[in-house]
C-alpha atoms as a PDB file:
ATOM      1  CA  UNK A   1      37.787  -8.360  35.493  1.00  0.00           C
ATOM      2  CA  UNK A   2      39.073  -8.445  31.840  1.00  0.00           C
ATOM      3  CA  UNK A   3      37.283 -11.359  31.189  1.00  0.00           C
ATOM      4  CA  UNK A   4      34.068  -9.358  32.205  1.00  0.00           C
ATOM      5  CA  UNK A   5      35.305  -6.212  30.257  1.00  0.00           C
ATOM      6  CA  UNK A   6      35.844  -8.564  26.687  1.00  0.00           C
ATOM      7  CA  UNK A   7      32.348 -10.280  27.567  1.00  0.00           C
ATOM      8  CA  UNK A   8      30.299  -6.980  27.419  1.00  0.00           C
ATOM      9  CA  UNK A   9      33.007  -5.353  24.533  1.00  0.00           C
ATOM     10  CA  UNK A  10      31.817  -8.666  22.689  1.00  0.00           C
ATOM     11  CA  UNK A  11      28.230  -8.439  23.719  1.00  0.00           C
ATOM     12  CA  UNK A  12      28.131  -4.608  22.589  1.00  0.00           C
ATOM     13  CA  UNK A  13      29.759  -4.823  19.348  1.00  0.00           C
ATOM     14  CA  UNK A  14      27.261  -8.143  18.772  1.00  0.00           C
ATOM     15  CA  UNK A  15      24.127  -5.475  19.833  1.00  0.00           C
ATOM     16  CA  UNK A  16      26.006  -2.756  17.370  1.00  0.00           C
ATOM     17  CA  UNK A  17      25.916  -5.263  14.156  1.00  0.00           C
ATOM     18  CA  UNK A  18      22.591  -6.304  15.258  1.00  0.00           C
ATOM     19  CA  UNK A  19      20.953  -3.151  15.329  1.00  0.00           C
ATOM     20  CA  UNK A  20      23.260  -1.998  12.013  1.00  0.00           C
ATOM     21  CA  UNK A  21      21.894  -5.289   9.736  1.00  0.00           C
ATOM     22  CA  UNK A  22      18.200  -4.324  10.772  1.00  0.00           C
ATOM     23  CA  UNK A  23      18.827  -0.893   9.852  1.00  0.00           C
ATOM     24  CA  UNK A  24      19.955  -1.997   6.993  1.00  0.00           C
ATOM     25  CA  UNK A  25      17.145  -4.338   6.157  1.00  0.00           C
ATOM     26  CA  UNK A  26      14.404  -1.748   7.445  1.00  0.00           C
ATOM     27  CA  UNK A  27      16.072   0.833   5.089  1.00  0.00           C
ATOM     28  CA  UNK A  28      15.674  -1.285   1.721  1.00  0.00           C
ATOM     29  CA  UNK A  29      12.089  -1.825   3.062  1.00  0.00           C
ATOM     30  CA  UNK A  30      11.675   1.899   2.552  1.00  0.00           C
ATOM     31  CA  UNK A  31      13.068   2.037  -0.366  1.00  0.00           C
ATOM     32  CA  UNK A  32      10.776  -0.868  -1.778  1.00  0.00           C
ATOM     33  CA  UNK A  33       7.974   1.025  -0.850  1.00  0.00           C
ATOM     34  CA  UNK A  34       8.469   4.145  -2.087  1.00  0.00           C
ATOM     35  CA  UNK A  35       9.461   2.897  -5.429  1.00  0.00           C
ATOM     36  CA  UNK A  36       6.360   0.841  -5.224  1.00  0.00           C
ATOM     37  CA  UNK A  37       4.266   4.116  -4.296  1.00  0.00           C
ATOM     38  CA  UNK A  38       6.205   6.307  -6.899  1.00  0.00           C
ATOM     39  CA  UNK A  39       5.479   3.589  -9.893  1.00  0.00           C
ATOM     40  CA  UNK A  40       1.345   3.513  -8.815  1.00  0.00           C
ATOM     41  CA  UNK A  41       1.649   7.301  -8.817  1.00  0.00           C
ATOM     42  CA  UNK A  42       3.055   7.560 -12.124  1.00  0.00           C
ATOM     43  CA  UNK A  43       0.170   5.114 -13.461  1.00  0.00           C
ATOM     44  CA  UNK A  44      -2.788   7.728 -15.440  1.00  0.00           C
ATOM     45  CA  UNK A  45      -6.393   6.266 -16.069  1.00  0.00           C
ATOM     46  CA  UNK A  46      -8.697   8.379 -18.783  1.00  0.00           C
ATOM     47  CA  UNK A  47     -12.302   9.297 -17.645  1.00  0.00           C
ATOM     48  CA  UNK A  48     -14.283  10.773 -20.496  1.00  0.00           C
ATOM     49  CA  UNK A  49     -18.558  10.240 -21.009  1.00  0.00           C
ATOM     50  CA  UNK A  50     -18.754   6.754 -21.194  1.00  0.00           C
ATOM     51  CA  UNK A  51     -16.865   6.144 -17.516  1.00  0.00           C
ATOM     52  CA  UNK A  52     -18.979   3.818 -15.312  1.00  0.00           C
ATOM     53  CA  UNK A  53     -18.583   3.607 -11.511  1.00  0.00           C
ATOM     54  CA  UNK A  54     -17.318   0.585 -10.536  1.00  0.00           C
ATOM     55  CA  UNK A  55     -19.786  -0.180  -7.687  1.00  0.00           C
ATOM     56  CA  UNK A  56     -22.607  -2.232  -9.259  1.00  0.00           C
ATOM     57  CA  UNK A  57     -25.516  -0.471  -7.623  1.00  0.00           C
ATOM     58  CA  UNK A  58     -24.145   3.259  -8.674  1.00  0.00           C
ATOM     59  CA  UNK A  59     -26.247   4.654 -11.723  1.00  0.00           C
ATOM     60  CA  UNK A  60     -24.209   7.848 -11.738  1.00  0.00           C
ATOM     61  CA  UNK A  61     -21.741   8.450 -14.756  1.00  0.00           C
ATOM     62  CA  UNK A  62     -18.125   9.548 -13.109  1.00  0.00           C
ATOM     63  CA  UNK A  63     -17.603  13.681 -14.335  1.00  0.00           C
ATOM     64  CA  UNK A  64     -13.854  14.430 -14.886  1.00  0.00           C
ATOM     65  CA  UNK A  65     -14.395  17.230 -12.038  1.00  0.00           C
ATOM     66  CA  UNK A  66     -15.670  14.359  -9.236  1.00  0.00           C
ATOM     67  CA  UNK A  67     -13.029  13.103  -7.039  1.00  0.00           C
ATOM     68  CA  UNK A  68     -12.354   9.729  -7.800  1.00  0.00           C
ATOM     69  CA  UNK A  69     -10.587   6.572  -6.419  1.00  0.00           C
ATOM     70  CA  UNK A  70      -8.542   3.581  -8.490  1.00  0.00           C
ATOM     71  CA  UNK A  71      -8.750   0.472  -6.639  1.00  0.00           C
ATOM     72  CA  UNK A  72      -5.644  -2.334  -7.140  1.00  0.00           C
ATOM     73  CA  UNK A  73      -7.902  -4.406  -9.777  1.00  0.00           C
ATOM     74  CA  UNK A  74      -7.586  -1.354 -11.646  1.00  0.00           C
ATOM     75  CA  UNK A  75     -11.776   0.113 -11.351  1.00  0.00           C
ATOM     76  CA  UNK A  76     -12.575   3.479 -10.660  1.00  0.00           C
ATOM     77  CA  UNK A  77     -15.251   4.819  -8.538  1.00  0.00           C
ATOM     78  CA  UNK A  78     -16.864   7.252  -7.083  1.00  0.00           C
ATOM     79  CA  UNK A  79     -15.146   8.474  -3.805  1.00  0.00           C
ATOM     80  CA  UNK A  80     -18.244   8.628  -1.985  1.00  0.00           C
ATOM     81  CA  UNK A  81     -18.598   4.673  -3.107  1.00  0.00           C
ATOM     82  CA  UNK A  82     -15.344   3.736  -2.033  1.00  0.00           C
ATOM     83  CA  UNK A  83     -16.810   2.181   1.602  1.00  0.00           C
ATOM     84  CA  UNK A  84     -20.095   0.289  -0.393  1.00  0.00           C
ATOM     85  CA  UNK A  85     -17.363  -0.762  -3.179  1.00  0.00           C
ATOM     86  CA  UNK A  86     -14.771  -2.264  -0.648  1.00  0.00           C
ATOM     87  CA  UNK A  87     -17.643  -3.842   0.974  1.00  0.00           C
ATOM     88  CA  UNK A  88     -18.964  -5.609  -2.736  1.00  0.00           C
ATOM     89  CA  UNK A  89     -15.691  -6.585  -3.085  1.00  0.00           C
ATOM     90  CA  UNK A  90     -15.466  -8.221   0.870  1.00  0.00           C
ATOM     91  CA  UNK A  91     -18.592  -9.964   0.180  1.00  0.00           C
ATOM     92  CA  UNK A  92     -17.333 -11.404  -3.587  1.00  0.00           C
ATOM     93  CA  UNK A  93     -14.433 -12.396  -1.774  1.00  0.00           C
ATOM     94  CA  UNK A  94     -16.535 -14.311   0.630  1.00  0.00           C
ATOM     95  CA  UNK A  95     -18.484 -15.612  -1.724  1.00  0.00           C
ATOM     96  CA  UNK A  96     -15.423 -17.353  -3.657  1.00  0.00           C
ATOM     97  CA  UNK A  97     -14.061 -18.923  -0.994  1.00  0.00           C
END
């Protein structure tokens, strides 16, 4: 019986650390990511006249009142050419390799 009873004291405390190191680890993954999330928020782009949509087939000029979307490579466009831009950028991707 006390063999048993140090077994599963063992076995628990093993489960406890366990669960306390992934914590852990899960916990600096959060913290990762919102520092990653806070630094892209505090990144500002200008749009004035001369701003071009990004998407290659878009003749429209982007207006500082139209909602607009920065992609990772840094290129702005038009939110209603976000799916046909991701797409362009799929396809160059396929294309390269």
């Amino acid at each position: 019986m006390k063999d048993f009873i140090q077994q599963s004291i063992q076995t628990c405390s093993m489960k406890k650390r366990s669960s306390q190191i992934e914590r852990s680890l899960l916990f600096i993954k959060l913290l990762r990511t919102q520092s990653k999330r806070i630094g892209s928020e505090n990144q500002s782009f200008l749009i004035d006249s001369d701003t071009q949509c990004a998407r290659t087939t878009c003749t429209q000029p982007i207006a500082a009142t139209q909602a607009v979307l920065r992609f990772p490579n840094h290129k702005i466009v038009h939110y209603h050419c976000k799916t046909k831009y991701e797409k362009e950028l799929e396809d160059r991707y396929k294309k390269h390799y």
